[in-house]
C-alpha atoms as a PDB file:
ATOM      1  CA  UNK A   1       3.020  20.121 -33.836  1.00  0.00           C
ATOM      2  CA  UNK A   2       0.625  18.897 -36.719  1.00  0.00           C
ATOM      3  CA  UNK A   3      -3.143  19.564 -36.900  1.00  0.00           C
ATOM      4  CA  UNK A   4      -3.543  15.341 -38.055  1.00  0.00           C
ATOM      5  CA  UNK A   5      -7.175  14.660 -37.274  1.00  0.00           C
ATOM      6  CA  UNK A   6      -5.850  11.140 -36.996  1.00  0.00           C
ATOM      7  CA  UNK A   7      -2.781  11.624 -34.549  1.00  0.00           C
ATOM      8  CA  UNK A   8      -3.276  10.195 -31.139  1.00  0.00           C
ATOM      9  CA  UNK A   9      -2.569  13.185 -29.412  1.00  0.00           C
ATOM     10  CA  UNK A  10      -6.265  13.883 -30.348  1.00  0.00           C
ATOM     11  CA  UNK A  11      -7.772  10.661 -28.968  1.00  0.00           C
ATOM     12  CA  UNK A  12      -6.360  10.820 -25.378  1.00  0.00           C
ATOM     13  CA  UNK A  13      -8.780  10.903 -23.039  1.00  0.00           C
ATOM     14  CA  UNK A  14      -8.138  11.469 -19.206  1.00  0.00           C
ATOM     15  CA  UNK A  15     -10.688   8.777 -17.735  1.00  0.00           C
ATOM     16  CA  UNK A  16     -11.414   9.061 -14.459  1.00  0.00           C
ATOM     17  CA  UNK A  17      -9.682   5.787 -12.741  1.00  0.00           C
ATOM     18  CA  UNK A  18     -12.127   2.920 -11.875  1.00  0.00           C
ATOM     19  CA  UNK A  19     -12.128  -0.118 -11.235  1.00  0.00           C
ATOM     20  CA  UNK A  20     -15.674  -1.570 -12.947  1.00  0.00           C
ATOM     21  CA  UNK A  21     -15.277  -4.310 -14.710  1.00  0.00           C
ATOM     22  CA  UNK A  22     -18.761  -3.948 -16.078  1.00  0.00           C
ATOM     23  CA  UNK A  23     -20.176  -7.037 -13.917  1.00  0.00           C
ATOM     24  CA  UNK A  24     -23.008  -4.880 -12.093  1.00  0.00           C
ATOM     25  CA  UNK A  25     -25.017  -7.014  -9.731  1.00  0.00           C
ATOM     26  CA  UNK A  26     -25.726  -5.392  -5.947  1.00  0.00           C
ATOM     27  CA  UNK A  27     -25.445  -7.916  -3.296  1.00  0.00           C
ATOM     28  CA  UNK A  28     -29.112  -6.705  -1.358  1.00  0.00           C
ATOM     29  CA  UNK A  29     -27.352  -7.164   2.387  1.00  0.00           C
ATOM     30  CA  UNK A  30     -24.091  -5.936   1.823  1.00  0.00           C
ATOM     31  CA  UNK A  31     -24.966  -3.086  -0.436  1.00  0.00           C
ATOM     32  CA  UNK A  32     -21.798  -4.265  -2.749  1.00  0.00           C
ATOM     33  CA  UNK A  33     -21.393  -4.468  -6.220  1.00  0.00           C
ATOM     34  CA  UNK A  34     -20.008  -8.660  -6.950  1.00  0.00           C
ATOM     35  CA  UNK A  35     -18.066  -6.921  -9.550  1.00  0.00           C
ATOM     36  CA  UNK A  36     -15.984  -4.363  -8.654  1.00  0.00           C
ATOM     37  CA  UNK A  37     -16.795  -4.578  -4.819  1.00  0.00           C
ATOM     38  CA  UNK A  38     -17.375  -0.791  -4.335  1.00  0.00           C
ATOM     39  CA  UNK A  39     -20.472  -0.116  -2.305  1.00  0.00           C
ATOM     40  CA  UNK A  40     -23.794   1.657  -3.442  1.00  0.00           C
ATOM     41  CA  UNK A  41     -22.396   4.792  -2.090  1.00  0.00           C
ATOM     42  CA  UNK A  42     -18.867   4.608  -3.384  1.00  0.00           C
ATOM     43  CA  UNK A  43     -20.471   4.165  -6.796  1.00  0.00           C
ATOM     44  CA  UNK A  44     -22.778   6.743  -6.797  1.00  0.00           C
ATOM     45  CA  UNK A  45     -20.223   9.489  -5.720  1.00  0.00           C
ATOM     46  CA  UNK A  46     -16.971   8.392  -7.987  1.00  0.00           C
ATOM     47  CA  UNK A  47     -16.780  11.045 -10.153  1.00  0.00           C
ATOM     48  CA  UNK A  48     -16.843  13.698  -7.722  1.00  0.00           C
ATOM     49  CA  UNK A  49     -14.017  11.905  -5.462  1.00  0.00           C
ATOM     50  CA  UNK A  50     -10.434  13.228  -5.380  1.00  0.00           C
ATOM     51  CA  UNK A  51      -8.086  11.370  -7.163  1.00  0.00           C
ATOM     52  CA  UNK A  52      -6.426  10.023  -3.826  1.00  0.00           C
ATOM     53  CA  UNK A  53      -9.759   9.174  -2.722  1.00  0.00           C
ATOM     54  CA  UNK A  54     -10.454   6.541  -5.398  1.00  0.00           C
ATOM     55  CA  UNK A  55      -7.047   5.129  -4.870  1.00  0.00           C
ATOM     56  CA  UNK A  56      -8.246   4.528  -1.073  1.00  0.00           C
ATOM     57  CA  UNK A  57     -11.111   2.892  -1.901  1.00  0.00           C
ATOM     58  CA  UNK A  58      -9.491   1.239  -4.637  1.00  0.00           C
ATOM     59  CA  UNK A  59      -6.884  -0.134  -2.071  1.00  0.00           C
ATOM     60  CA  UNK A  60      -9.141  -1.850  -0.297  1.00  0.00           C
ATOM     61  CA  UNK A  61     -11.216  -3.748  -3.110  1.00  0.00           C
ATOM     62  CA  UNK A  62      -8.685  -6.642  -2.759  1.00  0.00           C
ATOM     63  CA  UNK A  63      -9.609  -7.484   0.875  1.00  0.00           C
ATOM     64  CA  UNK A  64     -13.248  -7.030   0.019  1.00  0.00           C
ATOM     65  CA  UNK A  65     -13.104  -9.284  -2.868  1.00  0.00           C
ATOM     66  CA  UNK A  66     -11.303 -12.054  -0.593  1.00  0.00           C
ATOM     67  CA  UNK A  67     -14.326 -11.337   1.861  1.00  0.00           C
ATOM     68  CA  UNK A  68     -17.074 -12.159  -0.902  1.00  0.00           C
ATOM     69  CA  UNK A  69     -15.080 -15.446  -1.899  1.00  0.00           C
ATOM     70  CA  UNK A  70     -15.798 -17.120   1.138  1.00  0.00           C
ATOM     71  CA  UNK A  71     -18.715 -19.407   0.654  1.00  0.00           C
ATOM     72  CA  UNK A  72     -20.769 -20.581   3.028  1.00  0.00           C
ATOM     73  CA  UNK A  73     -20.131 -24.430   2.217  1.00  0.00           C
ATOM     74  CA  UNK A  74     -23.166 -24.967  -0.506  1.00  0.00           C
ATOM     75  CA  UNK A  75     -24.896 -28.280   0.269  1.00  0.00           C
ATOM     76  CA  UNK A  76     -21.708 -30.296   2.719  1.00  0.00           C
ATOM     77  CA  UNK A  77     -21.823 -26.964   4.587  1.00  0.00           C
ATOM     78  CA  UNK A  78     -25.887 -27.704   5.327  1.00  0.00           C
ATOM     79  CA  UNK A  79     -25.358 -31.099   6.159  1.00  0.00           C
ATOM     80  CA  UNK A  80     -23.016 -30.296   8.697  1.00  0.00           C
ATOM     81  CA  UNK A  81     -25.392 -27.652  10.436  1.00  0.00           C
ATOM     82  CA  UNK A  82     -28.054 -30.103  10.250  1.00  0.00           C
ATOM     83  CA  UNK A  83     -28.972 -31.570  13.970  1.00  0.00           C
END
């Protein structure tokens, strides 16, 4: 073993896993971030969850991102609810 200040033995760092994507904008009704898709909750306790926790939660971002690409059908949708 060396004492290198440069090695990168030095520079590992054990980051807590998330899965921001720095893209932090709260949906008001769903209480979701349109970035990562964790809720206001989920974000606010993530670095006191277990390991296996955040792999739960991260397990199910995939679904809720499908959920959040559904649009509503912009102006055709309108039309077509118009009487």
């Amino acid at each position: 073993m060396t004492n290198d200040p440069t090695s990168d033995r030095i520079w590992t760092r054990a980051e807590i896993e998330s899965p921001c994507v720095k893209l932090c904008v709260v949906h008001p009704q769903t209480r979701r971030c349109a970035g990562c898709h964790r809720t206001i909750d989920e974000i606010a306790v993530w670095s006191r969850l277990s390991p296996e926790d955040r792999r739960s939660v991260m397990d199910q971002l995939p679904a809720r991102a499908a959920e959040s690409a559904v649009r509503r059908g912009g102006r055709a949708g309108r039309i077509k609810r118009e009487p």
